[in-house]
N, C-alpha and C. Protein backbone atom coordinates (compact mmCIF):
# COMPACT_ATOMS: atom_id res chain seq x y z
N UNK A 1 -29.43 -19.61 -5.41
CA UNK A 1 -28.52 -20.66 -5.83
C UNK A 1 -28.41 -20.64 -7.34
N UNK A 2 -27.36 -20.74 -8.06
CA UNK A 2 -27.04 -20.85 -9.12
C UNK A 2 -27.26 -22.27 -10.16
N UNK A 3 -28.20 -22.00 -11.00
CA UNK A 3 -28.31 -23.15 -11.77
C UNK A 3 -27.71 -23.54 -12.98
N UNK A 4 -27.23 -22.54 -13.41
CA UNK A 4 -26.64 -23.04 -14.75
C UNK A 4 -24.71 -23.16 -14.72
N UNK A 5 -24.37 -23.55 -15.68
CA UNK A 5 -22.85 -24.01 -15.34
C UNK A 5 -22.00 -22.81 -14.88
N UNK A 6 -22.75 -21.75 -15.92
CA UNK A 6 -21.57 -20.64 -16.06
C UNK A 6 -22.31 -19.54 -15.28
N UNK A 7 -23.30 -19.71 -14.79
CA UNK A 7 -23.67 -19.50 -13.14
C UNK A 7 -22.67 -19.65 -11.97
N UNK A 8 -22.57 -21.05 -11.90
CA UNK A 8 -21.64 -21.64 -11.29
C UNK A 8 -20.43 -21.40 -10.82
N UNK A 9 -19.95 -21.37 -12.14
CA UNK A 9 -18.10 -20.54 -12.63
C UNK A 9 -17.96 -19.27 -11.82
N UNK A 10 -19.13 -18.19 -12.45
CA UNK A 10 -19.09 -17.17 -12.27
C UNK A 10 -19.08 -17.03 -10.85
N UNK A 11 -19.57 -17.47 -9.62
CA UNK A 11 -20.30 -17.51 -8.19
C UNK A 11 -18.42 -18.11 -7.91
N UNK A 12 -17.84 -19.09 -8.39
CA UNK A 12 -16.64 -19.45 -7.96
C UNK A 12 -15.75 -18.48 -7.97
N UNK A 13 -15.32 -17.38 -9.34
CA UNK A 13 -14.75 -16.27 -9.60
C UNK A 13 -14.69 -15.22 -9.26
N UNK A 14 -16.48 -14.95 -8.31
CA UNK A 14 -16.60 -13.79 -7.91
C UNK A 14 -16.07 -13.73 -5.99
N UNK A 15 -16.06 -15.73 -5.37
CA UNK A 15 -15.55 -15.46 -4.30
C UNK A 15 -13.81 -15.49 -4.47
N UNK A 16 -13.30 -16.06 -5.22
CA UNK A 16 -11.83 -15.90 -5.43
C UNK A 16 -11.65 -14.27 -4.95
N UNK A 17 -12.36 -13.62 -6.26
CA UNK A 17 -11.74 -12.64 -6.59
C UNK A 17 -12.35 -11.29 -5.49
N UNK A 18 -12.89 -11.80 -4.16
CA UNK A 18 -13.63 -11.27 -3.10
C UNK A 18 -12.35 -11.50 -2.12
N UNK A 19 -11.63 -13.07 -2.32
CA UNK A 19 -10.55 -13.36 -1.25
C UNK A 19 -9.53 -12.50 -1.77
N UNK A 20 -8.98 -12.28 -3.06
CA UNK A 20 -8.12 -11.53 -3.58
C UNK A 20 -8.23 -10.09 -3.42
N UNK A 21 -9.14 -9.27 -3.18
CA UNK A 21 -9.66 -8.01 -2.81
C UNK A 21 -9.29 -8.08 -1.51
N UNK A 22 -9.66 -8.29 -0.80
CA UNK A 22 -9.68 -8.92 0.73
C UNK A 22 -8.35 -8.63 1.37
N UNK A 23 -7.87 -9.42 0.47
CA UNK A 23 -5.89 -9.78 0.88
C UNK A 23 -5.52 -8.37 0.65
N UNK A 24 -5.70 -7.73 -0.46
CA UNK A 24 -5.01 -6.47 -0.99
C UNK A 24 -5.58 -5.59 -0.26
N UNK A 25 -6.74 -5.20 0.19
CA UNK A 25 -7.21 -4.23 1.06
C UNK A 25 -6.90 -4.22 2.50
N UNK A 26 -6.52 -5.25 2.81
CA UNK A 26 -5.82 -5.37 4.26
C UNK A 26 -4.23 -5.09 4.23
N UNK A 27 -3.80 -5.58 3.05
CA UNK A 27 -2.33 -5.09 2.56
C UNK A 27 -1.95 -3.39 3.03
N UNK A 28 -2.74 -2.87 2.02
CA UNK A 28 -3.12 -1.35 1.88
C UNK A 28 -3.39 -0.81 3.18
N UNK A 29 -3.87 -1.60 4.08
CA UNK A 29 -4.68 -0.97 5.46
C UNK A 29 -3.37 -0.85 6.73
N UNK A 30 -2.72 -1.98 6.07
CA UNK A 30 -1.55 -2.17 7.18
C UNK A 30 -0.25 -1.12 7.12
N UNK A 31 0.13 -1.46 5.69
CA UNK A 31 1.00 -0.39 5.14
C UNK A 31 0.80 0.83 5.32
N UNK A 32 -0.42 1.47 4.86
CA UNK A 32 -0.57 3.12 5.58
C UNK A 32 -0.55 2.81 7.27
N UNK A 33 -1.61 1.97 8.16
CA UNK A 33 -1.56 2.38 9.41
C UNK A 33 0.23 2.60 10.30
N UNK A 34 0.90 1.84 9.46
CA UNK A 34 2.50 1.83 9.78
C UNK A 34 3.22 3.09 9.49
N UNK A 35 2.88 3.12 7.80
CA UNK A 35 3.60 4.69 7.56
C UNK A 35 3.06 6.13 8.68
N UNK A 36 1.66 5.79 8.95
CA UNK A 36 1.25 7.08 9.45
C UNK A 36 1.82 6.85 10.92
N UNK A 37 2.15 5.69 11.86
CA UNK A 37 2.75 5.44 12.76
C UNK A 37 4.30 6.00 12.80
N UNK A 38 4.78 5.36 11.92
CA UNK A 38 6.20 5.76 11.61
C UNK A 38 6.64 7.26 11.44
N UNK A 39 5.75 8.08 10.33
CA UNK A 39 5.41 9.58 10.36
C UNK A 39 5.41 10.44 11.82
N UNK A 40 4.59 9.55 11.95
CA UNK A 40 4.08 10.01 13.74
C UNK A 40 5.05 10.37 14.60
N UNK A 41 5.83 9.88 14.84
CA UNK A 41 7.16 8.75 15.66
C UNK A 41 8.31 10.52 15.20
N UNK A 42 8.54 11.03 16.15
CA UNK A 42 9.66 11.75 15.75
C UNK A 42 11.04 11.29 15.66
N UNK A 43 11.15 10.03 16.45
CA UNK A 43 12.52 9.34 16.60
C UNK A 43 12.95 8.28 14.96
N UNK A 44 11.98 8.41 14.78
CA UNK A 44 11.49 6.92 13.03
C UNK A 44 11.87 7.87 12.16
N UNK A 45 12.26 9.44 12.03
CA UNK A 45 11.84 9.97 10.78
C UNK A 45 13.23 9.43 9.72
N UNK A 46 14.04 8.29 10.14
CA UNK A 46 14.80 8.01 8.79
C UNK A 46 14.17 6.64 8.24
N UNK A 47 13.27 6.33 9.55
CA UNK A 47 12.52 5.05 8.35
C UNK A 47 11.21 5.46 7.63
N UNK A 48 11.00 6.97 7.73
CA UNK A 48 9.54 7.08 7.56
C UNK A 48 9.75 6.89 5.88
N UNK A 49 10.55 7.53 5.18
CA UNK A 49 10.70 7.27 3.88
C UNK A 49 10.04 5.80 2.95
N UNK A 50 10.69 5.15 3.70
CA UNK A 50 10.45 3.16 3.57
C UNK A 50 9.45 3.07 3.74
N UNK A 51 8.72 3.20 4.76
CA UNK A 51 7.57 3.15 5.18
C UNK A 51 6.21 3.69 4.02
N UNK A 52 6.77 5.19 3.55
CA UNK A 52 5.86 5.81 2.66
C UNK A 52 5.98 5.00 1.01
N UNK A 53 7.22 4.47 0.91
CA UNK A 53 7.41 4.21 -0.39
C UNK A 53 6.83 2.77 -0.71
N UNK A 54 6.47 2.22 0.92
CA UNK A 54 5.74 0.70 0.69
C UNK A 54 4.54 1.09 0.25
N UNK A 55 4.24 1.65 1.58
CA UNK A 55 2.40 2.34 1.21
C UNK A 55 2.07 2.84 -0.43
N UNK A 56 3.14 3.57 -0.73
CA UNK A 56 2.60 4.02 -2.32
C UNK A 56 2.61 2.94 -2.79
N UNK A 57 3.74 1.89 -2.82
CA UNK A 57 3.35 0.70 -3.77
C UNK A 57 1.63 0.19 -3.77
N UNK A 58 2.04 0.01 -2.58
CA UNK A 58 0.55 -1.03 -2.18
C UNK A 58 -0.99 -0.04 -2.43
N UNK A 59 -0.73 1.22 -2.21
CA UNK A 59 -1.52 2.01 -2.95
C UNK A 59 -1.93 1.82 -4.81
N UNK A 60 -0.58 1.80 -5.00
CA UNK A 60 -0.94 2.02 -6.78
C UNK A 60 -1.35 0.58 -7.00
N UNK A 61 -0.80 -0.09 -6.37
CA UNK A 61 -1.26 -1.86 -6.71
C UNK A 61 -2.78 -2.17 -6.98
N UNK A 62 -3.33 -1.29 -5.71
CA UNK A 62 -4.16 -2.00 -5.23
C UNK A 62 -5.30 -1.55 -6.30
N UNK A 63 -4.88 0.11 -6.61
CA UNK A 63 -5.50 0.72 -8.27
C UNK A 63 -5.26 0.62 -9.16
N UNK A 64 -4.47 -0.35 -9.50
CA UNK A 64 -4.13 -0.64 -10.90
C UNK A 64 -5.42 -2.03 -10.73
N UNK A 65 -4.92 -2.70 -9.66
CA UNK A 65 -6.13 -3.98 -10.06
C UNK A 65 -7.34 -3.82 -9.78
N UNK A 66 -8.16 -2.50 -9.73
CA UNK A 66 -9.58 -2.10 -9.92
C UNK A 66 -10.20 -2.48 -7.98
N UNK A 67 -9.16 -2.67 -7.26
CA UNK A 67 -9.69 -2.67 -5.64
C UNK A 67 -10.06 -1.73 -5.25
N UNK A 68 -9.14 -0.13 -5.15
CA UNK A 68 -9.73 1.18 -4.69
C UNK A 68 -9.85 1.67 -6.19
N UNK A 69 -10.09 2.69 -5.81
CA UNK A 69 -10.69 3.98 -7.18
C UNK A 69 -8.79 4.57 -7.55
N UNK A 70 -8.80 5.15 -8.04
CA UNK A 70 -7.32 5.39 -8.78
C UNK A 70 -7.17 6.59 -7.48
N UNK A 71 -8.12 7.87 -7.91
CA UNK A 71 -7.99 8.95 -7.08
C UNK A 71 -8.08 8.85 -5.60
N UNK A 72 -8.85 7.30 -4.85
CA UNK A 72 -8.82 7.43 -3.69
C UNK A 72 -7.01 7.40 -3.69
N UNK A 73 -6.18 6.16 -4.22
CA UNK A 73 -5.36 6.07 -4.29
C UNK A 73 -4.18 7.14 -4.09
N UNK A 74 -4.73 8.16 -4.74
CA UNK A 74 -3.64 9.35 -5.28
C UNK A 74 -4.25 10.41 -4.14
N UNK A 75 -5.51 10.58 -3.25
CA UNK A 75 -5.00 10.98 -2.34
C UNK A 75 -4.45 10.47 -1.13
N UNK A 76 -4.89 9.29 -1.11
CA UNK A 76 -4.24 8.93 0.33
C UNK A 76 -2.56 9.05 0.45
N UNK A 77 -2.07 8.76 -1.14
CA UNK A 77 -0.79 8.95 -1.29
C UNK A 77 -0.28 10.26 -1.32
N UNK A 78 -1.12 11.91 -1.53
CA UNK A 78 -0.90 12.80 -0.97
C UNK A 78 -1.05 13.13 0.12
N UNK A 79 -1.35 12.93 0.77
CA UNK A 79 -1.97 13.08 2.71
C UNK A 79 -0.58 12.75 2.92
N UNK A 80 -0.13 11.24 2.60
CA UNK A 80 1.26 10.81 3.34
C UNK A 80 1.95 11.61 2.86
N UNK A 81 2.70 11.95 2.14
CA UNK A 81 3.33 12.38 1.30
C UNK A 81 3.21 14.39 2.17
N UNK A 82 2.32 15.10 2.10
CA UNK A 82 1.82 16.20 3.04
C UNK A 82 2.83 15.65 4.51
N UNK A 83 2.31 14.28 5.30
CA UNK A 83 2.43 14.73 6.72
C UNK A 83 4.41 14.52 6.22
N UNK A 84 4.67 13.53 5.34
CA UNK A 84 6.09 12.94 5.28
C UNK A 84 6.84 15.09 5.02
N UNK A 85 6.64 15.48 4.19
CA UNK A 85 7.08 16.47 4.03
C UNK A 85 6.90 17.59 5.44
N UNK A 86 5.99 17.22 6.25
CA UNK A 86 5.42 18.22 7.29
C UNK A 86 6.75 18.15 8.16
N UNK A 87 6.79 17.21 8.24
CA UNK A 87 8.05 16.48 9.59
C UNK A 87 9.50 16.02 9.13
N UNK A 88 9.46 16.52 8.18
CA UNK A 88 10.48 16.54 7.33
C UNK A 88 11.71 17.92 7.21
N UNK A 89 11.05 18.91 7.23
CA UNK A 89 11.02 20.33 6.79
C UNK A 89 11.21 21.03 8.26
N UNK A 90 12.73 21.55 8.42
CA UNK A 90 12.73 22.04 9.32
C UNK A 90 11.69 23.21 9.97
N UNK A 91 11.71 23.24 11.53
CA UNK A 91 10.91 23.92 11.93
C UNK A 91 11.22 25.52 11.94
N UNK A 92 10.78 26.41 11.16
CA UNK A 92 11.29 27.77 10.84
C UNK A 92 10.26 28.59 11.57
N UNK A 93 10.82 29.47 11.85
CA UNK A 93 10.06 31.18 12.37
C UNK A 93 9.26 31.76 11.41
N UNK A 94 8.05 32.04 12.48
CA UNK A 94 7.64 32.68 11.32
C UNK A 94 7.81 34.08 10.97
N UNK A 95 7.80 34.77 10.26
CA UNK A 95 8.44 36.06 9.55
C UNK A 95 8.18 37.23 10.34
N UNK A 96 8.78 38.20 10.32
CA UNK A 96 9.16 39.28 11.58
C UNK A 96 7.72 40.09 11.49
N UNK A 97 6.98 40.42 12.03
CA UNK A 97 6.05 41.84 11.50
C UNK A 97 6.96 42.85 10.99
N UNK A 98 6.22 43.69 9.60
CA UNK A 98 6.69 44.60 9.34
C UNK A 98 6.01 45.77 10.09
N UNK A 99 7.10 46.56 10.05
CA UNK A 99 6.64 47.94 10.66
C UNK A 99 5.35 48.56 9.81
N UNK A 100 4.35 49.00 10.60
CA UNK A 100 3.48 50.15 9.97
C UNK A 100 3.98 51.10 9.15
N UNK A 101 3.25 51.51 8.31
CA UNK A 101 3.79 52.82 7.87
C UNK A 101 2.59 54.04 8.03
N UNK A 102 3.27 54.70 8.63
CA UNK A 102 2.26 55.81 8.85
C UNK A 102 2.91 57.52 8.63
């Protein structure tokens, strides 16, 4: 238990700012589980865009205000960004064998 005033303060600031973490990490949690849904979804691929461009927000948000690490940030926003381009990119052949040379 906290005895001094600014004990006190501090114990008040640190659950605020535990509810404020809280909020933003569930933000972040929802937004990707949707984009990677939406990704998923071959019929969604004109909302997957929307979908990815929320998630980055709520990504960089959430690292600018010291919640995740910057780089967790910047990969999870490459992963999406990987599958968004995967399913994106028409499906091509792959290249003929060349003949031996002998």
């Amino acid at each position: 238990m906290a005895h001094t005033e600014h004990a006190k303060k501090t114990h008040r600031q640190s659950l605020k700012a535990r509810e404020r973490n809280r909020n933003t990490r569930s933000t972040v949690k929802t937004a990707l589980k949707s984009a990677r849904a939406t990704i998923g979804v071959a019929e969604s691929a004109a909302a997957a865009p929307a979908a990815l461009q929320l998630a980055t927000q709520r990504l960089d948000k959430a690292a600018k205000h010291g919640v995740m690490h910057a780089n967790k940030a910047a990969r999870l926003k490459s992963r999406l960004a990987k599958a968004m381009n995967k399913i994106a990119a028409p499906a091509t052949k792959a290249p003929a064998k060349r003949a031996s040379k002998k």
